[in-house]
PDB file of N, CA and C in Angstrom:
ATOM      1  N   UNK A   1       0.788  -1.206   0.000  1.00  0.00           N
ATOM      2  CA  UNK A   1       0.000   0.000   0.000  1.00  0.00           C
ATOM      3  C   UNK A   1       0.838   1.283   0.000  1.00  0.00           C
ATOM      4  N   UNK A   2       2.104   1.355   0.796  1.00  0.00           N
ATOM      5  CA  UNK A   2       2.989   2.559   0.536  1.00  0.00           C
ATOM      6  C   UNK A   2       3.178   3.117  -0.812  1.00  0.00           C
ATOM      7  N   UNK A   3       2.987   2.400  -1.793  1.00  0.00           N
ATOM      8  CA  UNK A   3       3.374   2.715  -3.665  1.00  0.00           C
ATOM      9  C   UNK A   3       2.063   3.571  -4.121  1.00  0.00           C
ATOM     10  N   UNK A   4       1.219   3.286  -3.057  1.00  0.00           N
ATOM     11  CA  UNK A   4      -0.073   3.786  -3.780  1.00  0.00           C
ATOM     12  C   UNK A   4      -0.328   5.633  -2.963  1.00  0.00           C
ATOM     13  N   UNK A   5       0.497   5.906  -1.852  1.00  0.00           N
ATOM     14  CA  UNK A   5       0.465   7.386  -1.585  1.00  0.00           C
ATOM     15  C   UNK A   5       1.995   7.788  -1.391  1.00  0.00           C
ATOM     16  N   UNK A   6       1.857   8.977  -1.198  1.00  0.00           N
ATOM     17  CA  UNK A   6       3.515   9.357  -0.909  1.00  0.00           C
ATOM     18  C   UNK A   6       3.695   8.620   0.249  1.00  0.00           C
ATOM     19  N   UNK A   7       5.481   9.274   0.952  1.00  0.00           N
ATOM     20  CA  UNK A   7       5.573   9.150   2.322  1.00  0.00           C
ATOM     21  C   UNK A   7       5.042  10.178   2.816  1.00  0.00           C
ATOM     22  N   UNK A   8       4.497  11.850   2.705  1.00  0.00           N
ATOM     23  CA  UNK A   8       3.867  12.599   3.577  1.00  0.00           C
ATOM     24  C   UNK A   8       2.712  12.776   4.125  1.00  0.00           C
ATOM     25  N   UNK A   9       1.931  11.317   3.230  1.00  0.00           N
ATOM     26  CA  UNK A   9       0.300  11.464   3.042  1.00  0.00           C
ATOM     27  C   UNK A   9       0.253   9.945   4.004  1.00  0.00           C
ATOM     28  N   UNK A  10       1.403   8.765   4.474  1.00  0.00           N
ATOM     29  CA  UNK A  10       0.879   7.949   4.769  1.00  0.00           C
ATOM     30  C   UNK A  10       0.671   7.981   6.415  1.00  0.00           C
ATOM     31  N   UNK A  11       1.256   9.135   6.766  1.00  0.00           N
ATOM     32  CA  UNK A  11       0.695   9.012   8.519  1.00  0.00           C
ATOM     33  C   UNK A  11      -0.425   9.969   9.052  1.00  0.00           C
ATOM     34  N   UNK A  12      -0.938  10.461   8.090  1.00  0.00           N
ATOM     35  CA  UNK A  12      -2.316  11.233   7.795  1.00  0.00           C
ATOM     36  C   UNK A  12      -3.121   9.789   7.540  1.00  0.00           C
ATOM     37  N   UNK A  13      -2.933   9.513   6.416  1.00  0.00           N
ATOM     38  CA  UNK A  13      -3.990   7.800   6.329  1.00  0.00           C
ATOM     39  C   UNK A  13      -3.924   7.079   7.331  1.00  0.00           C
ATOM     40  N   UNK A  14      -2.583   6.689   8.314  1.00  0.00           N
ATOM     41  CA  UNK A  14      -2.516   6.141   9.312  1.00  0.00           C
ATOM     42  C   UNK A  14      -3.720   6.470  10.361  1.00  0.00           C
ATOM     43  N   UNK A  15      -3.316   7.871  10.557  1.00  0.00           N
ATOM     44  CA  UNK A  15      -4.250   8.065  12.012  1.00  0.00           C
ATOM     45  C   UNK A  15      -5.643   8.078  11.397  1.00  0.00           C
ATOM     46  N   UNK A  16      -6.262   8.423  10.301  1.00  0.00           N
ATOM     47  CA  UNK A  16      -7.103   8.792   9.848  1.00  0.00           C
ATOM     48  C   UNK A  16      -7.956   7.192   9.884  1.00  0.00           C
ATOM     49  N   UNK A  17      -7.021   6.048   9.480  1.00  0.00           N
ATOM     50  CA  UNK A  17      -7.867   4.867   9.750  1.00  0.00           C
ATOM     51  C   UNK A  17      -7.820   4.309  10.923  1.00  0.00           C
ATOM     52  N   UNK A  18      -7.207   4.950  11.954  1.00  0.00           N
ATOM     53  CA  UNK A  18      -7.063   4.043  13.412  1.00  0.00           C
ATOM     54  C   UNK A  18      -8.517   4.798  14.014  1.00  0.00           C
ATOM     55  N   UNK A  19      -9.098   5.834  13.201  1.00  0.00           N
ATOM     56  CA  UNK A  19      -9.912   6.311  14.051  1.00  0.00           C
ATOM     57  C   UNK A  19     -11.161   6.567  13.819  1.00  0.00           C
ATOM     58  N   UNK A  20     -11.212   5.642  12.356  1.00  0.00           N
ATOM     59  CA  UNK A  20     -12.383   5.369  11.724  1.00  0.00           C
ATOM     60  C   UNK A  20     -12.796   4.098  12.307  1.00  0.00           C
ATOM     61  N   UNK A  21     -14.116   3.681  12.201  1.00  0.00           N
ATOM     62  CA  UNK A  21     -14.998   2.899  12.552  1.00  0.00           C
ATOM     63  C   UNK A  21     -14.678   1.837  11.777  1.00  0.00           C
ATOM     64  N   UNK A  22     -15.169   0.361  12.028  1.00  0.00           N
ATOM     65  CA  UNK A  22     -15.488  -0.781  11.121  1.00  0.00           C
ATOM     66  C   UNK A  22     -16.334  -1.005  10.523  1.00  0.00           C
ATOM     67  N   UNK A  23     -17.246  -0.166  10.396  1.00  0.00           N
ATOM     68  CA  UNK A  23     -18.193  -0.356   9.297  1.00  0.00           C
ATOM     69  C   UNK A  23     -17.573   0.531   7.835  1.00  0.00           C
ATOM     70  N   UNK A  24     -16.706   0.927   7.978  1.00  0.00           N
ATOM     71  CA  UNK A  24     -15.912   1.638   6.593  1.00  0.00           C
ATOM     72  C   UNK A  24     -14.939   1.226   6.275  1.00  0.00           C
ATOM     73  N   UNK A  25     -14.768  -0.011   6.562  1.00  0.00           N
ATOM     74  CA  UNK A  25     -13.571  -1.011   6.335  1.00  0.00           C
ATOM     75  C   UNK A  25     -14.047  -1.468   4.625  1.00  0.00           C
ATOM     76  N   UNK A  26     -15.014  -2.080   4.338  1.00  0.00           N
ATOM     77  CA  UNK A  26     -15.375  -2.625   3.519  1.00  0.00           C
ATOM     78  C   UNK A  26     -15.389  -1.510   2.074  1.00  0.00           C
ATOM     79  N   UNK A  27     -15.985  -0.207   2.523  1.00  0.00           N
ATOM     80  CA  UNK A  27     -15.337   0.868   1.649  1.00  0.00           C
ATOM     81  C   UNK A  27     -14.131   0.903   0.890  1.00  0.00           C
ATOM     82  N   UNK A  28     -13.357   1.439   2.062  1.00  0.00           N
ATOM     83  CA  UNK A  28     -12.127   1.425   2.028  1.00  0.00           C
ATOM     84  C   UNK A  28     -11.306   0.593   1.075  1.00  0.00           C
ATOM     85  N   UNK A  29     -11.756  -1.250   1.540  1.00  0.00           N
ATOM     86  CA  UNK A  29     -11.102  -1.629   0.824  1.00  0.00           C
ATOM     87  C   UNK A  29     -11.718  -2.108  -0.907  1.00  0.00           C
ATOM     88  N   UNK A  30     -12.753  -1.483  -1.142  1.00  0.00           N
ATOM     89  CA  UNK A  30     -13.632  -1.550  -2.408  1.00  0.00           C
ATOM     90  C   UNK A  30     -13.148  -0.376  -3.397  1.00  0.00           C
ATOM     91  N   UNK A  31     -11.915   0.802  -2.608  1.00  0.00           N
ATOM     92  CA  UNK A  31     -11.844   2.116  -3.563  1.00  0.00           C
ATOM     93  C   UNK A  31     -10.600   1.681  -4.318  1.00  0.00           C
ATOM     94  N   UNK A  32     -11.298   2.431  -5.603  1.00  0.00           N
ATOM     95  CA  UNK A  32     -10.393   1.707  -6.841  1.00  0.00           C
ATOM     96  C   UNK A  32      -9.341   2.757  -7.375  1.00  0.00           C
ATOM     97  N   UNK A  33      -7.671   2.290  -6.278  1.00  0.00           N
ATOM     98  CA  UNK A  33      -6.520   2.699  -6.463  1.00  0.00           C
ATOM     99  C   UNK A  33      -5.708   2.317  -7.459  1.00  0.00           C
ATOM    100  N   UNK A  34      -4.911   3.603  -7.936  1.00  0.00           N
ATOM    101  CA  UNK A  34      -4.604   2.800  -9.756  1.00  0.00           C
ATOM    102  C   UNK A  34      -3.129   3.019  -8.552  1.00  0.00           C
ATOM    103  N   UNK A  35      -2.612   2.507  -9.592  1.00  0.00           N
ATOM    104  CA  UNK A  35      -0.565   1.715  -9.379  1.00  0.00           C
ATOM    105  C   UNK A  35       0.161   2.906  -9.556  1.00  0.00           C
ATOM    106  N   UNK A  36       0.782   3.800  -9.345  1.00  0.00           N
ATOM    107  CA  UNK A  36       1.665   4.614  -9.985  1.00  0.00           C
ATOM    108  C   UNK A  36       2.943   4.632 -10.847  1.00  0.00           C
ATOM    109  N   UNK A  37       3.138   3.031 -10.851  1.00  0.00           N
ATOM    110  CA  UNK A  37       4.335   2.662 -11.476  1.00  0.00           C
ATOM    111  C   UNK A  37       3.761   2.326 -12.885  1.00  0.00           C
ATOM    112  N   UNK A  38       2.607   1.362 -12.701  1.00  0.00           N
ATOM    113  CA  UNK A  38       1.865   1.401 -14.026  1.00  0.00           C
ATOM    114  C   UNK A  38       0.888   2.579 -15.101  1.00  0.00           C
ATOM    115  N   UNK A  39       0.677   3.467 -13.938  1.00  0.00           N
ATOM    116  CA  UNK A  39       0.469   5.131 -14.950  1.00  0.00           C
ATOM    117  C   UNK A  39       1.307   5.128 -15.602  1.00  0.00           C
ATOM    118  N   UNK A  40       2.647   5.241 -15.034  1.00  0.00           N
ATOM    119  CA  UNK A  40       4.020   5.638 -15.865  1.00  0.00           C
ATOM    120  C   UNK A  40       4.121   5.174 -17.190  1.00  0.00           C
ATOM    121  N   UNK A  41       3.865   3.846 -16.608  1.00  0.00           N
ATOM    122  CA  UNK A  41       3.890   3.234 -18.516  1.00  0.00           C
ATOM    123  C   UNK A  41       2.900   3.491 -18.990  1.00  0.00           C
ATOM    124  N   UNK A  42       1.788   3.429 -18.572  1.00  0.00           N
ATOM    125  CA  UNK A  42       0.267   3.512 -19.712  1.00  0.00           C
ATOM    126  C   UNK A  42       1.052   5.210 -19.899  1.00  0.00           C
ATOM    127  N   UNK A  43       1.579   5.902 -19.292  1.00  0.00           N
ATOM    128  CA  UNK A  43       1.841   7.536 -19.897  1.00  0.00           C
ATOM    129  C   UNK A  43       2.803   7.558 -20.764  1.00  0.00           C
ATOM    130  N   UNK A  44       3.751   6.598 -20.925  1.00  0.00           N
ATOM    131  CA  UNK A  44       4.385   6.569 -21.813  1.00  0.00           C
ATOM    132  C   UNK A  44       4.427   6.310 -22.961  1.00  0.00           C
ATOM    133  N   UNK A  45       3.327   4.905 -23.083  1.00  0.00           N
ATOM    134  CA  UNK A  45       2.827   4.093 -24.147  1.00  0.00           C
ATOM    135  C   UNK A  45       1.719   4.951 -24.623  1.00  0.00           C
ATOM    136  N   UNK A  46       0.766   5.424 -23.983  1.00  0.00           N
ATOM    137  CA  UNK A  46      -0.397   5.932 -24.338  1.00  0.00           C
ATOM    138  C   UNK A  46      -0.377   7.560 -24.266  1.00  0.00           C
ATOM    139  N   UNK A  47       0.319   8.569 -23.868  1.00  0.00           N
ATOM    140  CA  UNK A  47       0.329   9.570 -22.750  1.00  0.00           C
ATOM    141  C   UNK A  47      -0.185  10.735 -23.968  1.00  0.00           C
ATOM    142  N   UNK A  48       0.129  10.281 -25.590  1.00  0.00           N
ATOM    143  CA  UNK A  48      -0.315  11.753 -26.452  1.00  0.00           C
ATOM    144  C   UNK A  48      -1.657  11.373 -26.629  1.00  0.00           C
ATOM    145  N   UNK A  49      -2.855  10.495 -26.247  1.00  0.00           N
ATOM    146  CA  UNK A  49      -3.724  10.219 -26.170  1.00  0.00           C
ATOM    147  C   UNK A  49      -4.728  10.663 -25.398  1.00  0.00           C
ATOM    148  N   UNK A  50      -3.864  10.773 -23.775  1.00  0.00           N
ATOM    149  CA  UNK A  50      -4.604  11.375 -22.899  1.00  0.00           C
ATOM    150  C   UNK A  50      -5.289  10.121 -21.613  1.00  0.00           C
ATOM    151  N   UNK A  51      -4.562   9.235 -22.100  1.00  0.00           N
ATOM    152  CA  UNK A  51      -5.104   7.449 -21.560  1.00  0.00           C
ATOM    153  C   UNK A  51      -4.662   7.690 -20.360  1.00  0.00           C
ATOM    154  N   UNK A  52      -3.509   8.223 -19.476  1.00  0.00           N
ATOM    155  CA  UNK A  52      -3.184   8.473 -18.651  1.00  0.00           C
ATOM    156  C   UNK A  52      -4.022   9.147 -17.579  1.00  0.00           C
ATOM    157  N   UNK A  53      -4.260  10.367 -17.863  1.00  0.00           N
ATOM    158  CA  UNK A  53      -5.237  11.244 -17.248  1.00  0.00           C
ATOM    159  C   UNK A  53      -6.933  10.473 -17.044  1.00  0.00           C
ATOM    160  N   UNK A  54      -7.388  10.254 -18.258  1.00  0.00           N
ATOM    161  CA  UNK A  54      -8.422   9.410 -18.342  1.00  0.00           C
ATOM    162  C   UNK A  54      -8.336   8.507 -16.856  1.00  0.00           C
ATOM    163  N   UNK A  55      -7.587   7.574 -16.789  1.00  0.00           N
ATOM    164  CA  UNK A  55      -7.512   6.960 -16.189  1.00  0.00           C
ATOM    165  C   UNK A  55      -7.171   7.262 -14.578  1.00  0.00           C
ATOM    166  N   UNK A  56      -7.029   8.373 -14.165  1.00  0.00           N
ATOM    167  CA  UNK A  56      -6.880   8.510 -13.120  1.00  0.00           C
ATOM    168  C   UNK A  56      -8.341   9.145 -12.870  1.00  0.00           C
ATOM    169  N   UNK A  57      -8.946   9.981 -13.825  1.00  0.00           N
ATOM    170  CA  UNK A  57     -10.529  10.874 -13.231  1.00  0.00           C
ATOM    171  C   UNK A  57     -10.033  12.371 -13.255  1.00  0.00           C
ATOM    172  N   UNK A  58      -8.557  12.354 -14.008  1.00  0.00           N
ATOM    173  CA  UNK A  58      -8.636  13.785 -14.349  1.00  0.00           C
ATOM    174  C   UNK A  58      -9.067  13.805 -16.367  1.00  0.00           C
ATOM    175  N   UNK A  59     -10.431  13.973 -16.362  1.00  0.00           N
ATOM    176  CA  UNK A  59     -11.718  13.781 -17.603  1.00  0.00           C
ATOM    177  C   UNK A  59     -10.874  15.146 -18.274  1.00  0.00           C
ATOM    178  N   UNK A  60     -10.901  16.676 -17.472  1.00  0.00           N
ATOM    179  CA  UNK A  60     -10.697  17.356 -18.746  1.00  0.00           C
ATOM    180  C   UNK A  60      -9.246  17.580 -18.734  1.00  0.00           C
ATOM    181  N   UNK A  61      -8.616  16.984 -18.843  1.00  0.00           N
ATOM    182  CA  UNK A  61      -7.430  17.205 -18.717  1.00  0.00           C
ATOM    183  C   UNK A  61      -7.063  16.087 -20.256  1.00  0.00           C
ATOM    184  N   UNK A  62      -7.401  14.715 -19.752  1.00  0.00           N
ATOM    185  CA  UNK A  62      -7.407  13.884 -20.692  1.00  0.00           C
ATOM    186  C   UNK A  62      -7.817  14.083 -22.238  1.00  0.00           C
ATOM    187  N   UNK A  63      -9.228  15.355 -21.864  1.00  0.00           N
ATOM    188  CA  UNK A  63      -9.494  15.771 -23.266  1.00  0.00           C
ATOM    189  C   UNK A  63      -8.778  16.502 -24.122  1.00  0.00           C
ATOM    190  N   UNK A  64      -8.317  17.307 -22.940  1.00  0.00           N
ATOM    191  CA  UNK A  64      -7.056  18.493 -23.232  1.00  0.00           C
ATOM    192  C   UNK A  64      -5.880  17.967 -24.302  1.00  0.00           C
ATOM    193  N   UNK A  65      -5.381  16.614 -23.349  1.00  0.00           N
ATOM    194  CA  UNK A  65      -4.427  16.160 -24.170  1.00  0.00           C
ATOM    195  C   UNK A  65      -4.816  15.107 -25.420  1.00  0.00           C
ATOM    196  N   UNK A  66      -6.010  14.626 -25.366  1.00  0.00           N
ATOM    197  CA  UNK A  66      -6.539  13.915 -26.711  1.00  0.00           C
ATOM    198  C   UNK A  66      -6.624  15.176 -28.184  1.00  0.00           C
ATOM    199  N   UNK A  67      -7.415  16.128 -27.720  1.00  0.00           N
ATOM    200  CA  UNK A  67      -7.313  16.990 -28.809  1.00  0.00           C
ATOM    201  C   UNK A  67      -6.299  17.738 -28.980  1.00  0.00           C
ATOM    202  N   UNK A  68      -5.144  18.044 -28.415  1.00  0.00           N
ATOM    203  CA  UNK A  68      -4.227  18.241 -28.483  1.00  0.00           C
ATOM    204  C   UNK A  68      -2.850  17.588 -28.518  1.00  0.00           C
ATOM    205  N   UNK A  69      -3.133  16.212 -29.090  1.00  0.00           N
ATOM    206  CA  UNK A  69      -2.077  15.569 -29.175  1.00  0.00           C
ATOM    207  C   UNK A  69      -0.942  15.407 -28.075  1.00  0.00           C
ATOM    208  N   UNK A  70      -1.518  15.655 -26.835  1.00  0.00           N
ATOM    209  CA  UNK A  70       0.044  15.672 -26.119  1.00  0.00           C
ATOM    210  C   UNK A  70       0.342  16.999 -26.078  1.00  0.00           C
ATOM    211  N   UNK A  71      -0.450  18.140 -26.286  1.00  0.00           N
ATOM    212  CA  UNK A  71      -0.079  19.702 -26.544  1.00  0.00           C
ATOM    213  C   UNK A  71       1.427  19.222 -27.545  1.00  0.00           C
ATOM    214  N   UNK A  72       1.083  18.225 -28.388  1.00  0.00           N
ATOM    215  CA  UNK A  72       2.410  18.487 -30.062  1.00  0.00           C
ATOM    216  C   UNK A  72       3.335  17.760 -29.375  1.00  0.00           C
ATOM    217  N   UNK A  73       3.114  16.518 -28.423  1.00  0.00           N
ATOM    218  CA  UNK A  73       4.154  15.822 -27.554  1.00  0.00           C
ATOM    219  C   UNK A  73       4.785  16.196 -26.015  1.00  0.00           C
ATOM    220  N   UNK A  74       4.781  17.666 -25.620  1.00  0.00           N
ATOM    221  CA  UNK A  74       5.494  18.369 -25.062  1.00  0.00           C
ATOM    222  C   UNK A  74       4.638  17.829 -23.878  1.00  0.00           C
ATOM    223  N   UNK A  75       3.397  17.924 -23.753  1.00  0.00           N
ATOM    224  CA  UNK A  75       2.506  17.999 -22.416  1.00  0.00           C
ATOM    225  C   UNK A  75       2.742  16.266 -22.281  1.00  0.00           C
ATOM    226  N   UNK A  76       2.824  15.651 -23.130  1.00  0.00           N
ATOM    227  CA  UNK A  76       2.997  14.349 -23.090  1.00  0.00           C
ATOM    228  C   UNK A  76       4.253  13.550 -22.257  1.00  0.00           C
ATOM    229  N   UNK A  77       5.258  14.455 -22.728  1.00  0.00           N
ATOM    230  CA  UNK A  77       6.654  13.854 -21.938  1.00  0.00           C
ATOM    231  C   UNK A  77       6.710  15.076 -20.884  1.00  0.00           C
ATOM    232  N   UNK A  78       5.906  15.966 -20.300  1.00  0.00           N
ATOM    233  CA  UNK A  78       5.966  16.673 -19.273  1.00  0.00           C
ATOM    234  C   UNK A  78       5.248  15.736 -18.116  1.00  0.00           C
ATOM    235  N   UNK A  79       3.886  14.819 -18.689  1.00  0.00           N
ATOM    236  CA  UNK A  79       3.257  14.257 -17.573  1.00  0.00           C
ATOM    237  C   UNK A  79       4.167  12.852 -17.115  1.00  0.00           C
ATOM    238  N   UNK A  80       5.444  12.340 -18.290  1.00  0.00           N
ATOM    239  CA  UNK A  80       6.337  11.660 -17.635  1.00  0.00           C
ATOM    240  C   UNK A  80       6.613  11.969 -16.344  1.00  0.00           C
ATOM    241  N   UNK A  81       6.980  12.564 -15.859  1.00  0.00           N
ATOM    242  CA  UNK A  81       7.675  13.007 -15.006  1.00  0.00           C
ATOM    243  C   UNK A  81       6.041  13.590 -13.628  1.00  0.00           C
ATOM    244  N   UNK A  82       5.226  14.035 -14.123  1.00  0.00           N
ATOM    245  CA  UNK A  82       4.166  14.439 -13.199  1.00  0.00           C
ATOM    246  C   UNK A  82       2.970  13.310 -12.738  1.00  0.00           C
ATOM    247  N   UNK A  83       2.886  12.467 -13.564  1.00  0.00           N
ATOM    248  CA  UNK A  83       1.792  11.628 -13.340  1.00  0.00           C
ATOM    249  C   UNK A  83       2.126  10.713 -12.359  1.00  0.00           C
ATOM    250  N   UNK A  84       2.741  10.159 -11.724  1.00  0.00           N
ATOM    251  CA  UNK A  84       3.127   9.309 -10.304  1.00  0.00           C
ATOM    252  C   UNK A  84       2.672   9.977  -9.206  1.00  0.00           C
ATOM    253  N   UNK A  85       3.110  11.312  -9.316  1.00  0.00           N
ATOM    254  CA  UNK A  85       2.421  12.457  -8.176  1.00  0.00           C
ATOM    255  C   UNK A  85       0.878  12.596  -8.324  1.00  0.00           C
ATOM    256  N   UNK A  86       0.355  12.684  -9.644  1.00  0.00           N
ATOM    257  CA  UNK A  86      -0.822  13.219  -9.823  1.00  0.00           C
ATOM    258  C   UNK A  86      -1.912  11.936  -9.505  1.00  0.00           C
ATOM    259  N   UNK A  87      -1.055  10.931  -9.841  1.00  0.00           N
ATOM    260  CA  UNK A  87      -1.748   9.382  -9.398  1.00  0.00           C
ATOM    261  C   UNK A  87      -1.842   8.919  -8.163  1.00  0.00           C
ATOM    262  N   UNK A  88      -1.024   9.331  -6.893  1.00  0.00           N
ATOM    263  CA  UNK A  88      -0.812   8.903  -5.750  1.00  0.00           C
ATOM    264  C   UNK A  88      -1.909  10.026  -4.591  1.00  0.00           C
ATOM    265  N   UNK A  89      -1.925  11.771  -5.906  1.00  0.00           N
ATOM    266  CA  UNK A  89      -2.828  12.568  -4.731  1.00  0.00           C
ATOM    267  C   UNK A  89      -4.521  12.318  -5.427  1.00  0.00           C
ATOM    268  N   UNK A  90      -4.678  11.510  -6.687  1.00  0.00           N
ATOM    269  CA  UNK A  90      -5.974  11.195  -6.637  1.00  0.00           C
ATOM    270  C   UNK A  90      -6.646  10.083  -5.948  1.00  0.00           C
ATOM    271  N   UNK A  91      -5.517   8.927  -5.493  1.00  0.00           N
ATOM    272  CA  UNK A  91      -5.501   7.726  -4.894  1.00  0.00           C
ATOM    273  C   UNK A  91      -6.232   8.264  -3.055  1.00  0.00           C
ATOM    274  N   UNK A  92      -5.369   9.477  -3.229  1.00  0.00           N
ATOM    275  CA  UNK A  92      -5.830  10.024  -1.633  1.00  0.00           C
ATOM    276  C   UNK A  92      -7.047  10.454  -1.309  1.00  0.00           C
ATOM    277  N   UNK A  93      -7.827  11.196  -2.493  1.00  0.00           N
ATOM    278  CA  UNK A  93      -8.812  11.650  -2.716  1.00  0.00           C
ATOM    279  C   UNK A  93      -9.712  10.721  -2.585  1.00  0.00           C
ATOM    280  N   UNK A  94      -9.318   9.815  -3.295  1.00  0.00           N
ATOM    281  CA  UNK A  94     -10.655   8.151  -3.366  1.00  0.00           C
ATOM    282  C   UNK A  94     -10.560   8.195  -1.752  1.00  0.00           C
ATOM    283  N   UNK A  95      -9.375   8.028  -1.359  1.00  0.00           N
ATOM    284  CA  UNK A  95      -9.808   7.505   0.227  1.00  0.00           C
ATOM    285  C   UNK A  95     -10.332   8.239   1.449  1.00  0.00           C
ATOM    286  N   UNK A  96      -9.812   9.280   0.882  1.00  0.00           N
ATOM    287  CA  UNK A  96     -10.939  10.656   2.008  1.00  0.00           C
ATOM    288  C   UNK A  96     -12.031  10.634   1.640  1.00  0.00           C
ATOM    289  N   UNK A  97     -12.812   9.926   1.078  1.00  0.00           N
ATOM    290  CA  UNK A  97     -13.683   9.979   0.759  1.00  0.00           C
ATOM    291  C   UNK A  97     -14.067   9.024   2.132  1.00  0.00           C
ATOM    292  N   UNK A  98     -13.932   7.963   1.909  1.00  0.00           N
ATOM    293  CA  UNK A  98     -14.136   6.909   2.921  1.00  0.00           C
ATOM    294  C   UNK A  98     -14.134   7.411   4.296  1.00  0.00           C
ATOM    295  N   UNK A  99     -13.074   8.346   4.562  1.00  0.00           N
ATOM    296  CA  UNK A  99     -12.557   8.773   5.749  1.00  0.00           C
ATOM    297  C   UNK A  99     -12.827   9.573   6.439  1.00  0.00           C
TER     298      UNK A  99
END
């Protein structure tokens, strides 16, 4: 589970689930966390497409980069480097939800 948030976000999740109830267990473990190692590649393989973004639930962003090719590649090999971050603080989002 550490791969799926940073290290600054996991002792916030820590206390945050020691002090949640058991009836939000089953939540919790039903929220659908993508991999950040595997963004990387779907962003690499797929990333002037917008498959990347898509796939995390950032919708206009993904469109952004579908009709724009990758903004001409550039936005494409920029989210190299951004999408692990952008994948790990939407992963957090799914779970505050729960929380």
């Amino acid at each position: 589970m550490p791969n799926f948030f940073s290290h600054l976000q996991i002792n916030f999740i820590r206390e945050r689930l020691l002090a949640a109830d058991d009836s939000k267990w089953a939540m919790i473990n039903s929220a659908d966390l993508k991999e950040p190692s595997t963004m990387l590649i779907i962003s690499i393989l797929a990333g002037g497409l917008g498959i990347d973004r898509f796939m995390i639930g950032d919708t206009g962003l993904g469109v952004g980069k579908l009709l724009t090719a990758g903004g001409c590649g550039i936005w494409a090999i920029v989210d190299w480097f951004l999408i692990q971050d952008a994948t790990r603080q939407k992963n957090l989002e799914k779970i505050q939800l729960y929380l």
